[in-house]
C-alpha atoms as a PDB file:
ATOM      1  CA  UNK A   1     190.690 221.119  -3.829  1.00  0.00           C
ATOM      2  CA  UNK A   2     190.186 221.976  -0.334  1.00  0.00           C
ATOM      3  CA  UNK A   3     192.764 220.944   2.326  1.00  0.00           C
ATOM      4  CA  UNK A   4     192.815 217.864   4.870  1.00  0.00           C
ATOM      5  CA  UNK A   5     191.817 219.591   8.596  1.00  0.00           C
ATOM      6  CA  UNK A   6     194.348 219.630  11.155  1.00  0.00           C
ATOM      7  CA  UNK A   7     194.824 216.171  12.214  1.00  0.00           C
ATOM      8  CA  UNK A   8     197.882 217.047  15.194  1.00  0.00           C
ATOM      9  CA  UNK A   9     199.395 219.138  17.130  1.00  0.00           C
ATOM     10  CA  UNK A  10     203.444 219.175  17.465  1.00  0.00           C
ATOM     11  CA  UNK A  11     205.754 221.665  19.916  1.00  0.00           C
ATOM     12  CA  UNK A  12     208.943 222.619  18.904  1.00  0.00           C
ATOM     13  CA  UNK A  13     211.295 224.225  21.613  1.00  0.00           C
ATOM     14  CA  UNK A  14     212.239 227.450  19.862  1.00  0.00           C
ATOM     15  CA  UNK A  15     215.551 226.910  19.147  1.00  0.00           C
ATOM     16  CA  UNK A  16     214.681 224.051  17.037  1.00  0.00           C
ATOM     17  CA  UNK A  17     211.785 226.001  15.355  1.00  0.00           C
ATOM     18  CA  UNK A  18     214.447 227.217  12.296  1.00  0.00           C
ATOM     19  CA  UNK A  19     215.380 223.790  11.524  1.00  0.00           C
ATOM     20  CA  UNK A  20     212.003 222.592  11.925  1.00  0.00           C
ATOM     21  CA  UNK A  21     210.789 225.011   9.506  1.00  0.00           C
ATOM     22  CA  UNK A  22     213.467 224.342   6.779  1.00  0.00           C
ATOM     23  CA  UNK A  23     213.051 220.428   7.311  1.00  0.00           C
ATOM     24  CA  UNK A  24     209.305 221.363   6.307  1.00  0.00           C
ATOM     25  CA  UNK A  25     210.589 223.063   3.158  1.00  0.00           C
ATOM     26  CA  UNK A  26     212.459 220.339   1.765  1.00  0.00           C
ATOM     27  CA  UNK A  27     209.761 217.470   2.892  1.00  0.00           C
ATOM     28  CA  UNK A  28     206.839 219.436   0.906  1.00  0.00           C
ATOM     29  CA  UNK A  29     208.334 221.998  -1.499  1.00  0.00           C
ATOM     30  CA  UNK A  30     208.421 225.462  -1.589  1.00  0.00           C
ATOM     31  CA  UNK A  31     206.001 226.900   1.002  1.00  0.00           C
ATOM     32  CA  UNK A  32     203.614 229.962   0.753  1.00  0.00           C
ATOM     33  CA  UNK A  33     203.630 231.925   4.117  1.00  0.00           C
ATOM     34  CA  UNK A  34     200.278 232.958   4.952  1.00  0.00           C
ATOM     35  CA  UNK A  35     200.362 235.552   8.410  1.00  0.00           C
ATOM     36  CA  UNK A  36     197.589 236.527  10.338  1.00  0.00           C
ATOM     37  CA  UNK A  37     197.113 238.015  13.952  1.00  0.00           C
ATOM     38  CA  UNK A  38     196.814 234.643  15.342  1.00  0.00           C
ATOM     39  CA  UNK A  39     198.812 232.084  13.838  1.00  0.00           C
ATOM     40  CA  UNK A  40     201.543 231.891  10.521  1.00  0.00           C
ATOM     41  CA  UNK A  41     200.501 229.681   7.874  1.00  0.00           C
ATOM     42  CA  UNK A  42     202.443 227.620   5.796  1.00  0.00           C
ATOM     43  CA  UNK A  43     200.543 226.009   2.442  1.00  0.00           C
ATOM     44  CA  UNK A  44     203.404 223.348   0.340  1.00  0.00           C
ATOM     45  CA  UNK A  45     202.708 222.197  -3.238  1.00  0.00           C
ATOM     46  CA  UNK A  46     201.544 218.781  -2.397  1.00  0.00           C
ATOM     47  CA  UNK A  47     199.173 219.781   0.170  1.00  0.00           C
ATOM     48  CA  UNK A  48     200.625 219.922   3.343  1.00  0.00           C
ATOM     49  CA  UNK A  49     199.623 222.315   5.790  1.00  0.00           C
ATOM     50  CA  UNK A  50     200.991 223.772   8.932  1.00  0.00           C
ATOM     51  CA  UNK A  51     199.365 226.360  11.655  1.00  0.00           C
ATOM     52  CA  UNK A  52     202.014 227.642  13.574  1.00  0.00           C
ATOM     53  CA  UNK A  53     200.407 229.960  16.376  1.00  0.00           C
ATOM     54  CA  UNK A  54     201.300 233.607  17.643  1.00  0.00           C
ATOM     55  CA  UNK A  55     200.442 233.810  21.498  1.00  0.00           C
ATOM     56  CA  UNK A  56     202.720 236.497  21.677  1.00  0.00           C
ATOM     57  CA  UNK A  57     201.059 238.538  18.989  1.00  0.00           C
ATOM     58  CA  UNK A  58     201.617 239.816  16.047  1.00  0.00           C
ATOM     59  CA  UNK A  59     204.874 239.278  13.968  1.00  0.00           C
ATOM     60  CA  UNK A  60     206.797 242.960  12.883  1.00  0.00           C
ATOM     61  CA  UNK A  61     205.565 243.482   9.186  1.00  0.00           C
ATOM     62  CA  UNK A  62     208.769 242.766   6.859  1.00  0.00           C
ATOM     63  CA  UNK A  63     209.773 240.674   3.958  1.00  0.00           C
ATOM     64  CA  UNK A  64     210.751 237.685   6.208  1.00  0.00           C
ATOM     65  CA  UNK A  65     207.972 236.499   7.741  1.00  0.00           C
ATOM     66  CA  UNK A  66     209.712 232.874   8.740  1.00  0.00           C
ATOM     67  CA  UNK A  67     213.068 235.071  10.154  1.00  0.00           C
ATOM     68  CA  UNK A  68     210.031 237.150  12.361  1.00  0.00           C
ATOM     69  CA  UNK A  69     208.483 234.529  13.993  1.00  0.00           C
ATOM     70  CA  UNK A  70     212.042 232.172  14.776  1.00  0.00           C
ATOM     71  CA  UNK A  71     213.048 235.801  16.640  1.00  0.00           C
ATOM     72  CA  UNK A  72     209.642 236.477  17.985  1.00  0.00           C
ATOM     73  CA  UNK A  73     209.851 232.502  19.497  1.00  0.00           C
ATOM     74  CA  UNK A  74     213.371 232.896  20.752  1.00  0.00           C
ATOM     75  CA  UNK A  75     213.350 236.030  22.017  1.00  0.00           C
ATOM     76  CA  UNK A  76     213.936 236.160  25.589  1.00  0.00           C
ATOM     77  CA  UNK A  77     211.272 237.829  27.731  1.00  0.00           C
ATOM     78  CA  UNK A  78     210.839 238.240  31.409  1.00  0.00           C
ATOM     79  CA  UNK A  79     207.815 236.489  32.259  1.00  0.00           C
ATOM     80  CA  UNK A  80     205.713 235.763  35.310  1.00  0.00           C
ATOM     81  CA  UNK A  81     204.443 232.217  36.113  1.00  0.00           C
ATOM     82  CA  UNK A  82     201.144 231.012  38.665  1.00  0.00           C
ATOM     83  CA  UNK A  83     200.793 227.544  38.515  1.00  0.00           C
ATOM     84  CA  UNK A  84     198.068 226.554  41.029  1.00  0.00           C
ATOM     85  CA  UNK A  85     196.039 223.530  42.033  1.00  0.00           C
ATOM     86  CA  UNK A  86     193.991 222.664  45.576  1.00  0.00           C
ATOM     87  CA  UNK A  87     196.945 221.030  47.040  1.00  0.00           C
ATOM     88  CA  UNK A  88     199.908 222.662  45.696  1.00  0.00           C
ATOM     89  CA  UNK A  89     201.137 226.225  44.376  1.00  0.00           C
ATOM     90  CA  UNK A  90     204.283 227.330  42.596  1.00  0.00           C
ATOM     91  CA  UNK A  91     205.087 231.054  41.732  1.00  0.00           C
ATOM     92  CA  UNK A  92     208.114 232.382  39.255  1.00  0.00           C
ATOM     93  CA  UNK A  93     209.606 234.620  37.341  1.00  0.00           C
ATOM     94  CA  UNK A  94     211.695 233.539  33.964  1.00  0.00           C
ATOM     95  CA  UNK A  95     214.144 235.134  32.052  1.00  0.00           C
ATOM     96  CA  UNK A  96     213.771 233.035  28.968  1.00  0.00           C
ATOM     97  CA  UNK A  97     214.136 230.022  30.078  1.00  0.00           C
ATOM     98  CA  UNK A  98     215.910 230.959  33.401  1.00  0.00           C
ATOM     99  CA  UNK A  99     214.123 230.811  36.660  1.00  0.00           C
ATOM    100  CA  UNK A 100     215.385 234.160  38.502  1.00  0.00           C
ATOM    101  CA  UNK A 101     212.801 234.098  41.519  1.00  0.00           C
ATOM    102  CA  UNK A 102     210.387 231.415  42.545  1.00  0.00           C
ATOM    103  CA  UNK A 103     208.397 229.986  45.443  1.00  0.00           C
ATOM    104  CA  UNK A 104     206.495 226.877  45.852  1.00  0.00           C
ATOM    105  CA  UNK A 105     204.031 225.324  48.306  1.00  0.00           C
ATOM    106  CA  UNK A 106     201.643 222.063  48.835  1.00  0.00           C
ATOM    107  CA  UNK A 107     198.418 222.240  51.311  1.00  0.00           C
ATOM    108  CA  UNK A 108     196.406 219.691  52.841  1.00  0.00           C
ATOM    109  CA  UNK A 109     193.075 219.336  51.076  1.00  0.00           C
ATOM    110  CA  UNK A 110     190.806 216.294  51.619  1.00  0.00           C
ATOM    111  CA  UNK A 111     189.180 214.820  49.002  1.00  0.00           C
ATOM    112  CA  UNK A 112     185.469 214.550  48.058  1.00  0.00           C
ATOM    113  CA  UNK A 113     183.404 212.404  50.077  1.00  0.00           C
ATOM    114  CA  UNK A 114     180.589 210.148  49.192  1.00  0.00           C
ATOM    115  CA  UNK A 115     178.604 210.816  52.764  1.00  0.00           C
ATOM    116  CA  UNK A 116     175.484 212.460  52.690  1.00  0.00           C
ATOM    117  CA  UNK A 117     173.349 214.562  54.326  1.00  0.00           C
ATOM    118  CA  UNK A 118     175.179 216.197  57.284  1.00  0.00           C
ATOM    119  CA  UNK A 119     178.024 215.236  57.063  1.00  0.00           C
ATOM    120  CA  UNK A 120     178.544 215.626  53.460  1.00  0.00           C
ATOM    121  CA  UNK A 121     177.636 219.554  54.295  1.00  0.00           C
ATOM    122  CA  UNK A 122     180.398 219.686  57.309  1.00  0.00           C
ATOM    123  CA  UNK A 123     183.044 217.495  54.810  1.00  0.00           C
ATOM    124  CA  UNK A 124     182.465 220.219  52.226  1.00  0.00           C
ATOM    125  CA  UNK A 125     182.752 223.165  54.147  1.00  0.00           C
ATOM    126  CA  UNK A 126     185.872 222.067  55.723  1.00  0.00           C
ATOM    127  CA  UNK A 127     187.193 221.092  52.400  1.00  0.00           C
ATOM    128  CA  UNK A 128     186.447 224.232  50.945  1.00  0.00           C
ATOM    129  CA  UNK A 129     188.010 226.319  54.002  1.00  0.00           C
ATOM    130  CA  UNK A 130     191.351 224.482  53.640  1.00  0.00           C
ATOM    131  CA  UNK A 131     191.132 225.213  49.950  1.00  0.00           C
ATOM    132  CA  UNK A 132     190.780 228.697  50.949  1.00  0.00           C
ATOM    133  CA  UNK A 133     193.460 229.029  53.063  1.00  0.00           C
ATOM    134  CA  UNK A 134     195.552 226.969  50.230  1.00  0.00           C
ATOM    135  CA  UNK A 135     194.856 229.962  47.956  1.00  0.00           C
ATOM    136  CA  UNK A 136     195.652 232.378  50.505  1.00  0.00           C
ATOM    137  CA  UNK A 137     199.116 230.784  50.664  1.00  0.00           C
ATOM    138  CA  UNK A 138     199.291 231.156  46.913  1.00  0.00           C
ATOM    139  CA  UNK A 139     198.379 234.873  46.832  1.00  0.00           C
ATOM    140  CA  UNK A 140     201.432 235.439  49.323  1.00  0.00           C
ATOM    141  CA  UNK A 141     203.827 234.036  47.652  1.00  0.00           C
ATOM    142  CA  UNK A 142     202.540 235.491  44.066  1.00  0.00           C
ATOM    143  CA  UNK A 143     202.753 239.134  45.568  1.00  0.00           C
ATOM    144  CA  UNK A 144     206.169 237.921  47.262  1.00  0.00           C
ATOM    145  CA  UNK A 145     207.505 236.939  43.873  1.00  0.00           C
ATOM    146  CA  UNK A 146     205.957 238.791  41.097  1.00  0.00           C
ATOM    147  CA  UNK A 147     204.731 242.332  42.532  1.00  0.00           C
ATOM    148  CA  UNK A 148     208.800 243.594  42.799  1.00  0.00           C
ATOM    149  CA  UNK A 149     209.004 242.545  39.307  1.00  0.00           C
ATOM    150  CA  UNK A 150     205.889 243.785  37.726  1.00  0.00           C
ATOM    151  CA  UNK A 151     207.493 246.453  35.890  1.00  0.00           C
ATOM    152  CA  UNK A 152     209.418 243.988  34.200  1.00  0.00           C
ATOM    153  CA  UNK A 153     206.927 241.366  33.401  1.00  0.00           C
ATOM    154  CA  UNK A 154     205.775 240.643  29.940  1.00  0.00           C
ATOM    155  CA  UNK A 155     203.169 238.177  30.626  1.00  0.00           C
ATOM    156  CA  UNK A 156     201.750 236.093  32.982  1.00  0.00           C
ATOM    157  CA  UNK A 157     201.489 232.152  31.731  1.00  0.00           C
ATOM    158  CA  UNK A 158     199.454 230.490  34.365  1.00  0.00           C
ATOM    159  CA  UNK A 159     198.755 226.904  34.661  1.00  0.00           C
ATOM    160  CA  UNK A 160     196.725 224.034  36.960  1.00  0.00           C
ATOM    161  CA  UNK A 161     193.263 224.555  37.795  1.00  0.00           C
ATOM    162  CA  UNK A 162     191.276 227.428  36.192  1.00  0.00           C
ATOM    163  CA  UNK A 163     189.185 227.786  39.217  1.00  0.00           C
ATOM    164  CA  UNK A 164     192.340 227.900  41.369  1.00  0.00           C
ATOM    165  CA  UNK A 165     194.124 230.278  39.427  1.00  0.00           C
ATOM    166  CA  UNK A 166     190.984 232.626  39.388  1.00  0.00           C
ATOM    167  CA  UNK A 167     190.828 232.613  43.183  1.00  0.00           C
ATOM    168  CA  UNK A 168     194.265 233.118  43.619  1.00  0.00           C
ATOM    169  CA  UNK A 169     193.803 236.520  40.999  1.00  0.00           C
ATOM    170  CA  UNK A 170     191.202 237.247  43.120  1.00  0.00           C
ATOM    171  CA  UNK A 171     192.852 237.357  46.491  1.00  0.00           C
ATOM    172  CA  UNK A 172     193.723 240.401  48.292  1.00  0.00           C
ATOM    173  CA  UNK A 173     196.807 242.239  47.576  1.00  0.00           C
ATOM    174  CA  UNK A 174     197.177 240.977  43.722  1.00  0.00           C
ATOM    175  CA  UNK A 175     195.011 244.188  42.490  1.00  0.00           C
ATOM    176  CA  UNK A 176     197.914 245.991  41.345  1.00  0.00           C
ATOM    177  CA  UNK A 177     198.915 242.086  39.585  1.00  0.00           C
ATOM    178  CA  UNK A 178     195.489 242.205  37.637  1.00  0.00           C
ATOM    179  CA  UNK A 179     195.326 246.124  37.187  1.00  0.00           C
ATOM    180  CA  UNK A 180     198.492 245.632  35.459  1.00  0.00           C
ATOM    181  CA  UNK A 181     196.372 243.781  32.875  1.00  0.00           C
ATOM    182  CA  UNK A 182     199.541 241.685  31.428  1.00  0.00           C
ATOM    183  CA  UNK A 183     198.711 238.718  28.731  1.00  0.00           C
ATOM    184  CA  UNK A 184     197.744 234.984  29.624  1.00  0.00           C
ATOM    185  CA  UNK A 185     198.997 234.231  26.181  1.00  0.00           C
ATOM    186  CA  UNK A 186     198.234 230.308  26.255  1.00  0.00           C
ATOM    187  CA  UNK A 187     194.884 230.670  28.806  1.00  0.00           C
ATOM    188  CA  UNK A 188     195.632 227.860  32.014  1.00  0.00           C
ATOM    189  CA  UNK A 189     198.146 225.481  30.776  1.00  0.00           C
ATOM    190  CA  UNK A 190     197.848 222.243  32.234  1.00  0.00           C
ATOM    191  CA  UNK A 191     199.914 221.114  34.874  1.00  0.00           C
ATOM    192  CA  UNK A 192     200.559 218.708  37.847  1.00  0.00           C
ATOM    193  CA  UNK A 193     200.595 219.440  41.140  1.00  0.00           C
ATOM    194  CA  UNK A 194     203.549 222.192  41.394  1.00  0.00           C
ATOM    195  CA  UNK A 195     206.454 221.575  43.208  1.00  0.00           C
ATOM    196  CA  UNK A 196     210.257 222.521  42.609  1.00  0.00           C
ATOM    197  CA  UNK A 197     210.510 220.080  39.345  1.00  0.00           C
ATOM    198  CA  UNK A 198     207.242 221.656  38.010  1.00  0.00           C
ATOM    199  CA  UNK A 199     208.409 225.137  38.039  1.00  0.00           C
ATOM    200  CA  UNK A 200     211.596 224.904  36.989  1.00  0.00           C
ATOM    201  CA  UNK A 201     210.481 222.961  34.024  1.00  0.00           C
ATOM    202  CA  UNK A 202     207.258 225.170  33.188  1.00  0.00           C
ATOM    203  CA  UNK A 203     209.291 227.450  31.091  1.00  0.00           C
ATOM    204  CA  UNK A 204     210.319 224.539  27.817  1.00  0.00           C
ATOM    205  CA  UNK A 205     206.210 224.183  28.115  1.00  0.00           C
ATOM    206  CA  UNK A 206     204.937 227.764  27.616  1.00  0.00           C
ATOM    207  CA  UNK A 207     208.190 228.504  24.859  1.00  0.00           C
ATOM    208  CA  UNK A 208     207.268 225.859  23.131  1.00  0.00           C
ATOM    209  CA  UNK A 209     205.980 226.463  19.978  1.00  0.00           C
ATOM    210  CA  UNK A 210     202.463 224.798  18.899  1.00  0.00           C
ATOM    211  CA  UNK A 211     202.415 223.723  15.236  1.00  0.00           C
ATOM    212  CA  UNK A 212     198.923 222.078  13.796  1.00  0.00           C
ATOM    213  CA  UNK A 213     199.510 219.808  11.099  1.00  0.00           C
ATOM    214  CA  UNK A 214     196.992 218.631   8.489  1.00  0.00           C
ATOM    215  CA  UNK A 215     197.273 214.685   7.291  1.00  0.00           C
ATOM    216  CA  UNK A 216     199.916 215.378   4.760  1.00  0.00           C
ATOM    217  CA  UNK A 217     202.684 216.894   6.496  1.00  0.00           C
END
């Protein structure tokens, strides 16, 4: 009998991921571990499903697939962090969880406008000049922030606005920053405007660990 699709999506801060897992275990039965490249499988007797995914690649072949992917999820890696909208940047760097260098910003960026003709073309113009300069800002503080610690960096977890974030990749000075060619593991997570609180909190979201369930577990 085929399986019920996914019906949600859960995240489980990694330290919690072990007891999560054996929780599962004695809810549904005995699992079968299923691993791909992408995501871990986990197939009980009575159904239940759970797709537990891999953004930071494969787990290290061995006999304990479940002990792989609780170290792969809690091990501590030294990422870097763009977070950027119109009217507000944020750069870091984590050490697992730790913040070890960041920078923040806001910008003034009017809103759209329902004028026409004209003045509609002057409004956007403007609009899109203090957007620019917004960006700008952003690329500063990313080479500030993340260039001395390229070496270092495992990945780069970005978040806000994907048009934002491209134009701030695409400013001068971050070539060596996208030469580097590091992994966006989770694509542009979404965020608020960034600001201290942002930041310092973006680290629980991108170590959190995504877990589709089907309708039986």
């Amino acid at each position: 009998m085929t399986a019920p699709p996914m019906s949600r999506t859960v995240g489980v801060a990694p330290e919690r991921l072990a007891g999560w897992l054996d929780g599962f275990a004695q809810r549904h039965g005995r699992t079968d571990v299923r691993v791909g490249d992408t995501h871990v499988v986990l197939v009980a007797p009575d159904g239940a499903q759970a797709r537990i995914a891999l953004p930071w690649g494969q787990l290290d072949d061995g006999d304990d697939p479940l002990g792989a992917l609780v170290a792969a999820s809690t091990r501590h890696r030294v990422v870097g962090a763009l977070i950027v909208r119109r009217k507000a940047h944020a750069v870091g760097v984590f050490d697992g969880e730790a913040l070890v260098a960041g920078r923040h910003g806001s910008h003034y960026v009017q809103g759209r406008t329902k004028a026409g003709g004209w003045s509609q073309q002057r409004y956007a113009r403007r609009r899109a000049n203090q957007a620019e300069r917004s960006f700008e800002a952003a690329a500063a503080d990313a080479v500030e922030v993340l260039l001395p610690r390229l070496g270092d960096l495992e990945a780069l977890v970005t978040g806000g606005d994907r048009t934002a974030v491209s134009a701030v990749l695409a400013e001068p000075g971050l070539e060596r920053l996208v030469a580097a060619g590091l992994p966006q593991p989770f694509g542009v997570l979404a965020v608020p405007d960034p600001n201290a609180g942002v930041l310092a909190g973006f680290a629980a979201q991108f170590r959190r660990v995504s877990i589709e369930l089907n309708e039986l577990a």
